[in-house]
N, C-alpha and C. Protein backbone atom coordinates (compact mmCIF):
# COMPACT_ATOMS: atom_id res chain seq x y z
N UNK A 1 -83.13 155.94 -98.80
CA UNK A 1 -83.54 154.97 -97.81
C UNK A 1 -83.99 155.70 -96.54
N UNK A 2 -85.26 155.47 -95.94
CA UNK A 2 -85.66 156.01 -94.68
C UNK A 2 -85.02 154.87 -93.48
N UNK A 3 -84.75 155.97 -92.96
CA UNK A 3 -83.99 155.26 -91.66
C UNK A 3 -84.57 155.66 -90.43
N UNK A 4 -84.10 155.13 -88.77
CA UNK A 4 -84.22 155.57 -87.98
C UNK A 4 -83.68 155.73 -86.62
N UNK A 5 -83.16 156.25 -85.55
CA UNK A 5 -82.51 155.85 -84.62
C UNK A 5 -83.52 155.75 -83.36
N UNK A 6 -83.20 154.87 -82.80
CA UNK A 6 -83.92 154.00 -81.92
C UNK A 6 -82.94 154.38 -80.55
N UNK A 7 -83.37 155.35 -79.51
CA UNK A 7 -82.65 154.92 -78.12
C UNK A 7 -83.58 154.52 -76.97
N UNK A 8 -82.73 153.23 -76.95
CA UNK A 8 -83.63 152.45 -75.85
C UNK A 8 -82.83 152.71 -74.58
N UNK A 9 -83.93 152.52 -73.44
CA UNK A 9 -83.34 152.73 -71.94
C UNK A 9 -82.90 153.58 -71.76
N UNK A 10 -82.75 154.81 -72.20
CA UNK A 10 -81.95 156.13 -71.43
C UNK A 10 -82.56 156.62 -70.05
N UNK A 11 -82.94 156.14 -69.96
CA UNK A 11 -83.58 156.34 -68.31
C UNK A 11 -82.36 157.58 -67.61
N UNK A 12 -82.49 158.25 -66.90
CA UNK A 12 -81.55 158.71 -65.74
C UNK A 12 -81.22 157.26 -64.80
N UNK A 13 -81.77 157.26 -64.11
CA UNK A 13 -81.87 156.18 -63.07
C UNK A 13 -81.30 154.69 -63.18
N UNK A 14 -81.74 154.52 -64.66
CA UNK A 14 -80.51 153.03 -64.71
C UNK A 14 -79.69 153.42 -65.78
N UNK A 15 -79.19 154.80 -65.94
CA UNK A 15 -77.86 155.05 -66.22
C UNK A 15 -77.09 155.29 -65.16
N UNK A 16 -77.55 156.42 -64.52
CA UNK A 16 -76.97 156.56 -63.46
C UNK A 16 -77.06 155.78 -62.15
N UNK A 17 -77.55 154.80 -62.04
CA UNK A 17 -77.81 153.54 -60.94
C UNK A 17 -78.70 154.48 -59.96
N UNK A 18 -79.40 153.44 -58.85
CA UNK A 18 -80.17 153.97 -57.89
C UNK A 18 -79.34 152.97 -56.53
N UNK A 19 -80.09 152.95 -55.35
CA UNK A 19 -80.14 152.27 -54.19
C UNK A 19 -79.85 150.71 -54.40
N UNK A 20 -80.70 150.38 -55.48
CA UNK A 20 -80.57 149.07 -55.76
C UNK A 20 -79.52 148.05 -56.79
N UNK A 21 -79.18 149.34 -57.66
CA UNK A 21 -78.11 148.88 -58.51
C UNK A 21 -77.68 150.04 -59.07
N UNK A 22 -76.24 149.53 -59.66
CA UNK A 22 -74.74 150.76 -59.77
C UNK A 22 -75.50 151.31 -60.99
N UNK A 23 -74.30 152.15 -61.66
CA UNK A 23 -74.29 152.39 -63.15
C UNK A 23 -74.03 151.94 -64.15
N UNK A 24 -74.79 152.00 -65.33
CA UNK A 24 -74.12 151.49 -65.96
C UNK A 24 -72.58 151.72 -66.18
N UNK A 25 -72.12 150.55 -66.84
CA UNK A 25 -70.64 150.76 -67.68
C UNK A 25 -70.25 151.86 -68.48
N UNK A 26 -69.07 152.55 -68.15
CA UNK A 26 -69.16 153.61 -68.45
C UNK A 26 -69.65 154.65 -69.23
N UNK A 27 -70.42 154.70 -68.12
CA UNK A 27 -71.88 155.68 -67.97
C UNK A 27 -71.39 157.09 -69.46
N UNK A 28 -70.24 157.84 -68.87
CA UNK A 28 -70.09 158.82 -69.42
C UNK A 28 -69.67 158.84 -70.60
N UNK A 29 -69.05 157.78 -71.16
CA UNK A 29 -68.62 158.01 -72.61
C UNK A 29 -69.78 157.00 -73.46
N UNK A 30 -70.84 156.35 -72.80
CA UNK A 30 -72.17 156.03 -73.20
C UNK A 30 -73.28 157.25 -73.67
N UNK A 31 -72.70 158.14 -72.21
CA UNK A 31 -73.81 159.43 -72.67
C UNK A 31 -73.43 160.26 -73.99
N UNK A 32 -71.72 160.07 -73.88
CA UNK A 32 -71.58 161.27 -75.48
C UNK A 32 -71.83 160.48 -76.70
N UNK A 33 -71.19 159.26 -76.63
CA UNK A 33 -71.64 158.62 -77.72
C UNK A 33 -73.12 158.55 -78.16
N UNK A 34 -73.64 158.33 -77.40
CA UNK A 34 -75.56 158.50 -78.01
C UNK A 34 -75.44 159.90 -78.11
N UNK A 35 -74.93 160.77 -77.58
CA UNK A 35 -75.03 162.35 -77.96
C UNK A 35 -74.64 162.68 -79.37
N UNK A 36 -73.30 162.05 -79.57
CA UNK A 36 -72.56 161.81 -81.14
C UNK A 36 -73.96 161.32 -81.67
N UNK A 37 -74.04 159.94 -81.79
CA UNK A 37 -75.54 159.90 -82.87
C UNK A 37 -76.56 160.41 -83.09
N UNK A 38 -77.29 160.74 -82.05
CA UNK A 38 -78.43 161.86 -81.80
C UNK A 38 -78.33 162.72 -83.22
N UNK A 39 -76.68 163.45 -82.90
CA UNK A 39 -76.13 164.77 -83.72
C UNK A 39 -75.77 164.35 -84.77
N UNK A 40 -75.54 162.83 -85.38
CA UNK A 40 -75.22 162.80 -86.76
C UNK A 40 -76.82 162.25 -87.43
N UNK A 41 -78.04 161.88 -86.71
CA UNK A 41 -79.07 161.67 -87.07
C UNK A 41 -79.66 162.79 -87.41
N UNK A 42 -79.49 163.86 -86.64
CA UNK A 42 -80.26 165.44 -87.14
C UNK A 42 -79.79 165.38 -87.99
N UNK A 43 -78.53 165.97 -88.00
CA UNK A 43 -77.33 166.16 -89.40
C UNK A 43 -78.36 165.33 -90.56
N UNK A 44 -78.74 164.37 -90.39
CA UNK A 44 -79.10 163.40 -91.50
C UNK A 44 -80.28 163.65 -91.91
N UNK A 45 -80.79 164.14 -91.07
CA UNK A 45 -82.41 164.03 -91.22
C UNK A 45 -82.89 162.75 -90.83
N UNK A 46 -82.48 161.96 -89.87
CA UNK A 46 -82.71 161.04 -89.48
C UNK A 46 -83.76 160.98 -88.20
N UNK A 47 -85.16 159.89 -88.18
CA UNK A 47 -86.09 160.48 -87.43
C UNK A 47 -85.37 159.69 -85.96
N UNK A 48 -85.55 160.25 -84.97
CA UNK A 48 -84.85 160.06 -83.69
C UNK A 48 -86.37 159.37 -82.90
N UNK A 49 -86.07 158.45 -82.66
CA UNK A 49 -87.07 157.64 -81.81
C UNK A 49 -86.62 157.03 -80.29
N UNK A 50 -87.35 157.47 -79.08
CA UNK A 50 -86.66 157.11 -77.85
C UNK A 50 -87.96 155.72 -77.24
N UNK A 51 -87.43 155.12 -77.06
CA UNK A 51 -88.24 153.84 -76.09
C UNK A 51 -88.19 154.02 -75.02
N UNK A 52 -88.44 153.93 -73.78
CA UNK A 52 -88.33 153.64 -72.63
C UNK A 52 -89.94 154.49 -71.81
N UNK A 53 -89.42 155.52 -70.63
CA UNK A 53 -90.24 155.76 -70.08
C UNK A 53 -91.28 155.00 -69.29
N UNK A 54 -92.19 155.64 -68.25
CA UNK A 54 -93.01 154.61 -67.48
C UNK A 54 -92.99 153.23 -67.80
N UNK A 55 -91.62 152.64 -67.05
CA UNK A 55 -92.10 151.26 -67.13
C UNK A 55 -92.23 151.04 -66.15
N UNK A 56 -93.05 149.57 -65.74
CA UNK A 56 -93.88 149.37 -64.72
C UNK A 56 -94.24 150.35 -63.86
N UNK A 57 -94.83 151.52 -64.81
CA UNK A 57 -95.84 152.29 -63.81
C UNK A 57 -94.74 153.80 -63.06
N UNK A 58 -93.37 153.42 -63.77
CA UNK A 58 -92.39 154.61 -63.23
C UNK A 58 -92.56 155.94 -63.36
N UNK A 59 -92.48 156.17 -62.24
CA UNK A 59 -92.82 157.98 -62.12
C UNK A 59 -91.64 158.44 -61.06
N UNK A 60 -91.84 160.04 -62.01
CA UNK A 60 -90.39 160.86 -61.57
C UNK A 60 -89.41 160.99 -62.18
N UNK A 61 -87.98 161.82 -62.10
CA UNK A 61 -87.31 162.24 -62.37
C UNK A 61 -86.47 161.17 -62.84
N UNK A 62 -86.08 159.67 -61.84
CA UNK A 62 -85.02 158.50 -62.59
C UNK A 62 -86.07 158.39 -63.73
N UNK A 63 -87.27 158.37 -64.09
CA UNK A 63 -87.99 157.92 -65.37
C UNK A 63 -87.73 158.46 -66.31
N UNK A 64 -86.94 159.31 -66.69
CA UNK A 64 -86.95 160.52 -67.71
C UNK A 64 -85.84 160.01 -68.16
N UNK A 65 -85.85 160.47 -69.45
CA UNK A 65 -84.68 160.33 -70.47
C UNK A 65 -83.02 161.17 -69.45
N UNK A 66 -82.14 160.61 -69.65
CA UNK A 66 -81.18 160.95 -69.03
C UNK A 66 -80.93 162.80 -69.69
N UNK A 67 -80.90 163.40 -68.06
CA UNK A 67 -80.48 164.94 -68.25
C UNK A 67 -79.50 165.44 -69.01
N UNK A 68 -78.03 164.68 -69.18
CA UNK A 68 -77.35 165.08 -69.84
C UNK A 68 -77.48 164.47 -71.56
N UNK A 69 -78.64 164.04 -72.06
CA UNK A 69 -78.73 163.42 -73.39
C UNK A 69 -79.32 164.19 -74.23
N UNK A 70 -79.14 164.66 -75.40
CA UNK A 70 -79.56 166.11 -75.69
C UNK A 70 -80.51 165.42 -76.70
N UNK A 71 -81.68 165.54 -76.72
CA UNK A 71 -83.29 164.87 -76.89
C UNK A 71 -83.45 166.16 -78.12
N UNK A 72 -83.65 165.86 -79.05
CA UNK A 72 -84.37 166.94 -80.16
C UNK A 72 -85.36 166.95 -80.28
N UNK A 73 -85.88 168.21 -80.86
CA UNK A 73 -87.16 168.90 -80.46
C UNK A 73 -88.19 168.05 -80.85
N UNK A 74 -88.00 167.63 -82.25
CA UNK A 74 -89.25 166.24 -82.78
C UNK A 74 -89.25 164.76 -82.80
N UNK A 75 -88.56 164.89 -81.33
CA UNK A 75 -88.21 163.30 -81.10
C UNK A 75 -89.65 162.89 -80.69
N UNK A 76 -90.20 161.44 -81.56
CA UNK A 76 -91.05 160.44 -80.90
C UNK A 76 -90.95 159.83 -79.95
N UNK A 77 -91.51 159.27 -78.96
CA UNK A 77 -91.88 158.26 -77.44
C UNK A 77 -92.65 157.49 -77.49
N UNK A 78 -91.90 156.32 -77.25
CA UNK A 78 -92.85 155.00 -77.14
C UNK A 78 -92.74 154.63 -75.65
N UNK A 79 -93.81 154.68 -75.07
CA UNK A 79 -93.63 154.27 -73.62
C UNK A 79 -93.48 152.56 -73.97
N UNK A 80 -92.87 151.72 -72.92
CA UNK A 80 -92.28 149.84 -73.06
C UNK A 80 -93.10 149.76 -72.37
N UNK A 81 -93.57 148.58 -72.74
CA UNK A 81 -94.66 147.50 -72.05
C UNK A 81 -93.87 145.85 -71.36
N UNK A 82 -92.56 146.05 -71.88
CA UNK A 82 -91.74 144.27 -71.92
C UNK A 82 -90.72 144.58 -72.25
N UNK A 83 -89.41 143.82 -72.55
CA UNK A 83 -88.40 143.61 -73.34
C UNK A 83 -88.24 144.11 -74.33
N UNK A 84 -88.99 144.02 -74.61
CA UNK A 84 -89.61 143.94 -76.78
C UNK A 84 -89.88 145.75 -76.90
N UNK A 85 -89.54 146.38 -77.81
CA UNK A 85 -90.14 147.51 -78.04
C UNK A 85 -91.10 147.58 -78.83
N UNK A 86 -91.32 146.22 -79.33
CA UNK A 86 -92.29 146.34 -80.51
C UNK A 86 -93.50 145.56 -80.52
N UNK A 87 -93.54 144.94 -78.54
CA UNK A 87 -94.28 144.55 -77.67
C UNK A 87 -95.07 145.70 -77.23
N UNK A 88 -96.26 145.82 -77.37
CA UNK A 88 -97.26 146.42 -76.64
C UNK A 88 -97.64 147.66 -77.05
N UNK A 89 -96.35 147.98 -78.16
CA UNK A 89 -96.54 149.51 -78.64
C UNK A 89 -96.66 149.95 -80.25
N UNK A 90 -97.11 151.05 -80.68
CA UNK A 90 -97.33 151.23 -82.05
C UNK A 90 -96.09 151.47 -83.11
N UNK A 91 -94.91 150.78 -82.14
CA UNK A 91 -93.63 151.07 -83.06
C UNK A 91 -93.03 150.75 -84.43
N UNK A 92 -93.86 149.65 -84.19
CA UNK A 92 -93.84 148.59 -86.04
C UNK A 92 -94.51 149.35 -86.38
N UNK A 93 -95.95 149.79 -86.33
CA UNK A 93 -96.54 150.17 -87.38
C UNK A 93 -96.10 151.69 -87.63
N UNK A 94 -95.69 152.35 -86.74
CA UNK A 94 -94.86 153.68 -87.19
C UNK A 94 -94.03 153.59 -87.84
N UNK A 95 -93.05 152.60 -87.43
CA UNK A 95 -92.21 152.04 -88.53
C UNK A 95 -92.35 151.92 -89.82
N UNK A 96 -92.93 151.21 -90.11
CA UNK A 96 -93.83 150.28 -91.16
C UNK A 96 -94.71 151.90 -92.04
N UNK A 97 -95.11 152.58 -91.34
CA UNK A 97 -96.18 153.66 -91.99
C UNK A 97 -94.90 155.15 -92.86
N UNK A 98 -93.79 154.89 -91.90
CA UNK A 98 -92.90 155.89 -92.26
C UNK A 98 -91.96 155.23 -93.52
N UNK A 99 -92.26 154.16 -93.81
CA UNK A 99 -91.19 153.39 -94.48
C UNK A 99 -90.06 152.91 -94.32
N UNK A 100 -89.73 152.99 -93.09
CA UNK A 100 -88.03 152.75 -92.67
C UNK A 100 -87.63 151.74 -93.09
N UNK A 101 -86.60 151.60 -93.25
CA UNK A 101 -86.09 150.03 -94.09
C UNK A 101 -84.52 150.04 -92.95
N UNK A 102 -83.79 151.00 -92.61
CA UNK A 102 -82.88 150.50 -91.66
C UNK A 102 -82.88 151.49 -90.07
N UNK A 103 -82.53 150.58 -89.17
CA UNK A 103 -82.82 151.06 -87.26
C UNK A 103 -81.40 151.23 -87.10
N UNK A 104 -80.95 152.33 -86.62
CA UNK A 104 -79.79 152.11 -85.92
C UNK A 104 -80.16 152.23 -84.16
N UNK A 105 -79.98 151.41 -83.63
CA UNK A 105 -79.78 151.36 -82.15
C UNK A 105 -78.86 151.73 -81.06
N UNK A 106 -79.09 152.10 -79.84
CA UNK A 106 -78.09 152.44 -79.06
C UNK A 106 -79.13 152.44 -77.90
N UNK A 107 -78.64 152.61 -76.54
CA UNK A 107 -79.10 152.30 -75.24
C UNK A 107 -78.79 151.26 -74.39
N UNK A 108 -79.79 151.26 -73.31
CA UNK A 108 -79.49 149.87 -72.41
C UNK A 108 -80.29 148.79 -72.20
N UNK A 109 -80.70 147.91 -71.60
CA UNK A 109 -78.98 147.47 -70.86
C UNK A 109 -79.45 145.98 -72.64
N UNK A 110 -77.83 145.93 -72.54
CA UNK A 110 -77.25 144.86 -73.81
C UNK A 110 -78.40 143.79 -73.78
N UNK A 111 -77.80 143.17 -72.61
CA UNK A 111 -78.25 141.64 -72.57
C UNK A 111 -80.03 141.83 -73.03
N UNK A 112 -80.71 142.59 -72.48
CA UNK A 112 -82.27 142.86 -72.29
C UNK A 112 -83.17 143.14 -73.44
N UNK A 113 -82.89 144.48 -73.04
CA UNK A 113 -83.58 145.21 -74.31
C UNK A 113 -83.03 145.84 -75.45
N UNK A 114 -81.78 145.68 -75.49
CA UNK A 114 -80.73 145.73 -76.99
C UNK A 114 -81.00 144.48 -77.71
N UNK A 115 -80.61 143.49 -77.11
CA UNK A 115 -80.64 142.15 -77.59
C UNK A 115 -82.09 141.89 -78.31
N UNK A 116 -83.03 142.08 -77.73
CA UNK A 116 -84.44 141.68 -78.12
C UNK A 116 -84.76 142.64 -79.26
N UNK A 117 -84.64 143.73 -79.45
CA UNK A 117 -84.39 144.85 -80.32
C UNK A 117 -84.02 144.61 -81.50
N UNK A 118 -82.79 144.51 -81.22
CA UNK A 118 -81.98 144.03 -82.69
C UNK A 118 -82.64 142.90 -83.09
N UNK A 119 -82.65 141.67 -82.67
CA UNK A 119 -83.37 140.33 -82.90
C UNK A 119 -84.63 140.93 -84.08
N UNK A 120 -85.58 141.23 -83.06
CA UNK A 120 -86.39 141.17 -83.42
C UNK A 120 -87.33 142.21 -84.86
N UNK A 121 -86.09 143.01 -84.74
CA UNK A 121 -85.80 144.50 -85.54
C UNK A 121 -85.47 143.43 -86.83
N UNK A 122 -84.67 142.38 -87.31
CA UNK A 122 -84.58 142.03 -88.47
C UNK A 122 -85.90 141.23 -88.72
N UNK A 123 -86.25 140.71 -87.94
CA UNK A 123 -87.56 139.58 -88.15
C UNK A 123 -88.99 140.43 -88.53
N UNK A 124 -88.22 141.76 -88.54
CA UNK A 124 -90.04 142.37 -88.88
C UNK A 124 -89.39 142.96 -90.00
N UNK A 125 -88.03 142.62 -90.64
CA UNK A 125 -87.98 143.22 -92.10
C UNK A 125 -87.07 144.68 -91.77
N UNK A 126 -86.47 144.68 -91.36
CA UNK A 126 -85.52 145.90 -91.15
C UNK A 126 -84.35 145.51 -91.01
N UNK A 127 -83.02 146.13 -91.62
CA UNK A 127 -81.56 146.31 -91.36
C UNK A 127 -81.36 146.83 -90.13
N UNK A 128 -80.63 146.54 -89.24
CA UNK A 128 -80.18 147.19 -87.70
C UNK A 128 -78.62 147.46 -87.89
N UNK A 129 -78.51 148.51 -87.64
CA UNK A 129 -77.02 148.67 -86.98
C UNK A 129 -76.56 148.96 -85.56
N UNK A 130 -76.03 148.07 -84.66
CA UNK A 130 -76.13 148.43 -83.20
C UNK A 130 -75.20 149.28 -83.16
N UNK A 131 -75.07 150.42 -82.45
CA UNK A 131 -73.29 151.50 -82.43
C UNK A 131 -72.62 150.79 -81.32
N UNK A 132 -71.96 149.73 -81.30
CA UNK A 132 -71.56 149.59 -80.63
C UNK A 132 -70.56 149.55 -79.09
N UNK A 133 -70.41 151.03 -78.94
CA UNK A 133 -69.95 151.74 -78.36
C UNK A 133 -71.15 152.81 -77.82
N UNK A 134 -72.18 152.50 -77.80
CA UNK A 134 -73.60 153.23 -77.55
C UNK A 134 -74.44 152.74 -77.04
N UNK A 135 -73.88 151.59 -76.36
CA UNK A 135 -75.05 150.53 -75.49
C UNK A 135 -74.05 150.53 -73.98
N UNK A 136 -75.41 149.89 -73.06
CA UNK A 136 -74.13 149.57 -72.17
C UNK A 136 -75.43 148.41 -71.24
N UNK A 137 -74.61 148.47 -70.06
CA UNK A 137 -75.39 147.70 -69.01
C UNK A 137 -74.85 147.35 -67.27
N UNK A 138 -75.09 146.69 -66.79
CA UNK A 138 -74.28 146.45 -65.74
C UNK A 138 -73.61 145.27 -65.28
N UNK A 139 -72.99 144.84 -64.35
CA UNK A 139 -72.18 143.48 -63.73
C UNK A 139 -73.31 142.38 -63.56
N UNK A 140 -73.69 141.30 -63.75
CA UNK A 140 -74.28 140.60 -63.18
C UNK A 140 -73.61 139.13 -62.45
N UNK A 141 -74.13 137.98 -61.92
CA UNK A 141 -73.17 137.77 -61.05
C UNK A 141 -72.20 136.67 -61.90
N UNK A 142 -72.50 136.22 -63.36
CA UNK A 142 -71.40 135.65 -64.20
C UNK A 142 -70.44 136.48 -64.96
N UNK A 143 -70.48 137.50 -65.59
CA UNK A 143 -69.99 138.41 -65.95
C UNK A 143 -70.03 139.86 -65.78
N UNK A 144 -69.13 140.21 -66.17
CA UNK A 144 -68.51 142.10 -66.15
C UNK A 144 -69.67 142.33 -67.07
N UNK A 145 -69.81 144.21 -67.33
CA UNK A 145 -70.95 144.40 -67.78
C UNK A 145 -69.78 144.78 -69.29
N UNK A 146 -68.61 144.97 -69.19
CA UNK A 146 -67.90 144.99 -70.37
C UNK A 146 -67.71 143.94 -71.53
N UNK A 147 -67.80 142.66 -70.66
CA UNK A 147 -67.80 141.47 -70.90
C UNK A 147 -69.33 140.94 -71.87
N UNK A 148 -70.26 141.57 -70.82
CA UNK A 148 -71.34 141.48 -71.61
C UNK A 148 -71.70 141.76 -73.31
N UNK A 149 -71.07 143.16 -73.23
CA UNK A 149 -71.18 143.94 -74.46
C UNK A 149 -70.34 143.69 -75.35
N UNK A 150 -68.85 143.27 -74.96
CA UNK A 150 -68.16 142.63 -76.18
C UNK A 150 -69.12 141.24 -76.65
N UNK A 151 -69.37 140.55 -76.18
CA UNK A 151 -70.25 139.28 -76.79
C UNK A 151 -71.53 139.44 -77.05
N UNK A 152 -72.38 140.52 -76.90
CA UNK A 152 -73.46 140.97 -77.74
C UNK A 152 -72.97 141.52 -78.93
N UNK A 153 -72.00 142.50 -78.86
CA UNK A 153 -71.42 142.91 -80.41
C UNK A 153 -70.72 142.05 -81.07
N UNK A 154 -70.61 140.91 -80.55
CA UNK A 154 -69.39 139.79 -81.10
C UNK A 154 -70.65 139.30 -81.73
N UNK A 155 -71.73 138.65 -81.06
CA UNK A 155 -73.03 137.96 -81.31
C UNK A 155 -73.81 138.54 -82.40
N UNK A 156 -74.28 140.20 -82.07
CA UNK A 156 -75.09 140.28 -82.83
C UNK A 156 -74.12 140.77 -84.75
N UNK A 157 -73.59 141.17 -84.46
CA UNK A 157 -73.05 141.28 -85.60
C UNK A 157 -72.79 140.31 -86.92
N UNK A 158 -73.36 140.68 -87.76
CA UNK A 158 -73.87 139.63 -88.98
C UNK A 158 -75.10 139.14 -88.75
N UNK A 159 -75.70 139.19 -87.59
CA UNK A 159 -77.00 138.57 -87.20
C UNK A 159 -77.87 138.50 -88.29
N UNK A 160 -78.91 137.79 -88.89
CA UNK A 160 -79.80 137.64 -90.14
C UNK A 160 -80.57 136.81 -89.49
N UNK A 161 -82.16 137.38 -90.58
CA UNK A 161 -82.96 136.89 -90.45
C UNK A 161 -83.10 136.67 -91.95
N UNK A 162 -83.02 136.48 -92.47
CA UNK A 162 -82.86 135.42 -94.29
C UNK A 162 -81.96 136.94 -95.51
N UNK A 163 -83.54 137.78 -94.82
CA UNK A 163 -83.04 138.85 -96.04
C UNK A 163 -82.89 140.04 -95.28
N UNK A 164 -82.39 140.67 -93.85
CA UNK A 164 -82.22 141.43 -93.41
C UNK A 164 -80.98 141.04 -91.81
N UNK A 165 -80.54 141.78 -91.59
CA UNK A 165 -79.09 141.55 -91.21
C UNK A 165 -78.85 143.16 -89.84
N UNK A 166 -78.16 142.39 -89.05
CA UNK A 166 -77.63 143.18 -87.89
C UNK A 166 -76.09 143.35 -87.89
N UNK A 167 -75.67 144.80 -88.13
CA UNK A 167 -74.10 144.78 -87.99
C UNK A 167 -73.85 145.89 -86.62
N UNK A 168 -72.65 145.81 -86.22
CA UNK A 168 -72.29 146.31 -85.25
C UNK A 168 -70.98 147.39 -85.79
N UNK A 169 -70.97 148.78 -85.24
CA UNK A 169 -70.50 149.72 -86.00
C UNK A 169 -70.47 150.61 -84.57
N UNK A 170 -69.29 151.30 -85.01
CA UNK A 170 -69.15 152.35 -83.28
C UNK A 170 -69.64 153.55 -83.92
N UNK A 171 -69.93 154.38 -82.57
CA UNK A 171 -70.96 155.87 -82.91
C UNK A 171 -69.93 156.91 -84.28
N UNK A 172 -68.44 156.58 -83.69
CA UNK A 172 -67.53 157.91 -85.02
C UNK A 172 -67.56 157.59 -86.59
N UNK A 173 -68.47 156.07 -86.74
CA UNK A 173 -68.33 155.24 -88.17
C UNK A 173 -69.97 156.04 -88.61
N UNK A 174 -69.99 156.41 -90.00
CA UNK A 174 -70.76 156.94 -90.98
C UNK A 174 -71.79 155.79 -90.55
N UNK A 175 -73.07 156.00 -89.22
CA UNK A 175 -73.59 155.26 -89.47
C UNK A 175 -74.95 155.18 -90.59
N UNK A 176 -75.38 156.30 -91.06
CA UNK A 176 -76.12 156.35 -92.15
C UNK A 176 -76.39 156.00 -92.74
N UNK A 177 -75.05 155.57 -93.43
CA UNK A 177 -75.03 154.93 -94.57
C UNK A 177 -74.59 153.73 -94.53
N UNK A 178 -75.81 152.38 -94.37
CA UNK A 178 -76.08 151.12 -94.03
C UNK A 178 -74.59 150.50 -95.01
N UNK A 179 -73.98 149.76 -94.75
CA UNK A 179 -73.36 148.64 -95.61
C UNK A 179 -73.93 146.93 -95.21
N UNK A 180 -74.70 147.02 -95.33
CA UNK A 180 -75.82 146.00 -95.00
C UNK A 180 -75.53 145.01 -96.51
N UNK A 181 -75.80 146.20 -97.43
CA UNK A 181 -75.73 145.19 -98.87
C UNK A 181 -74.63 144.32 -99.42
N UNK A 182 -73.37 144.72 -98.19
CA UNK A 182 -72.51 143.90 -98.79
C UNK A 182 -72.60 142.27 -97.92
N UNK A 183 -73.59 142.19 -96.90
CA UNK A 183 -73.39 140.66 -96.75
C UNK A 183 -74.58 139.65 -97.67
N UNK A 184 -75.49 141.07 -98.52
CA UNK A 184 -76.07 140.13 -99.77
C UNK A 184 -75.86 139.75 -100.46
N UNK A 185 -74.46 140.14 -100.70
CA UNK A 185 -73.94 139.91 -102.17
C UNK A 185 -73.26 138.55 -102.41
């Protein structure tokens, strides 16, 4: 099965917050955990795909993939156009051209561009696994940003779109190897 890992939002800047807003939720055991997957996706031969970059026109150093996230050498870039990663950019059809059949995800922020991700990641025919312990986000003014992420992983987990399915799995769980097939059965 071709697979792929997907990190959305690693930005420096809205990991590490700016002037205008904090950090994410804990920032630092967000950064090893995507570091953990990164390193069990090489291990795998798994193709490493990053989203983010220039959005709305961002330039500079917060634009860059976060400094402490250890980026491998043949990682792909999809610069975001929206929410959607699969809005505005050639990611389906890379997808789609490489054969992937399951995404594992990780990045920020939950509510945004995780959420739309995963969603929309089964509706074009792909298995998702979110690491759940590999996303994060921040406070907004109804809820904690912890709060957030338990009820996106509460939410998305089991998620389906008829014949393809979203489970939620932390970065130390074998994510490789999809167990997707057991909610077909």
């Amino acid at each position: 099965m071709n697979q792929a890992l997907l990190i959305i939002d690693a930005q420096q800047e809205l990991i590490d917050g700016n002037q205008e807003e904090g950090a994410v939720f804990n920032k630092e055991q967000l950064i090893k955990n995507i570091n953990l997957v990164i390193k069990k996706a090489t291990e795998s031969s798994v193709t490493v795909l990053f989203w983010d970059l220039e959005v709305a026109e961002g330039k500079g150093k917060g634009f860059h993939v976060h400094n402490e996230i250890n980026v491998p050498i043949d990682t792909k870039f999809f610069d975001k156009t929206a929410t959607n990663p699969f809005h505005g950019t050639n990611l389906l059809h890379h997808l789609k051209s490489q054969e992937i059949e399951h995404i594992v995800i990780a990045g920020c922020k939950t509510q945004h561009c995780i959420d739309t991700a995963v969603r929309t990641a089964t509706i074009y025919g792909f298995d998702v696994t979110l690491v759940g312990d590999a996303h994060s986000t921040t406070d907004n003014e109804f809820l904690h940003a912890e709060q957030i992420i338990n009820h996106h992983n509460d939410t998305l987990h089991g998620h389906y779109n008829v014949e393809h399915f979203a489970i939620v799995r932390n970065s130390v769980d074998d994510l490789y190897k999809p167990t997707h097939d057991s909610y077909r059965e």
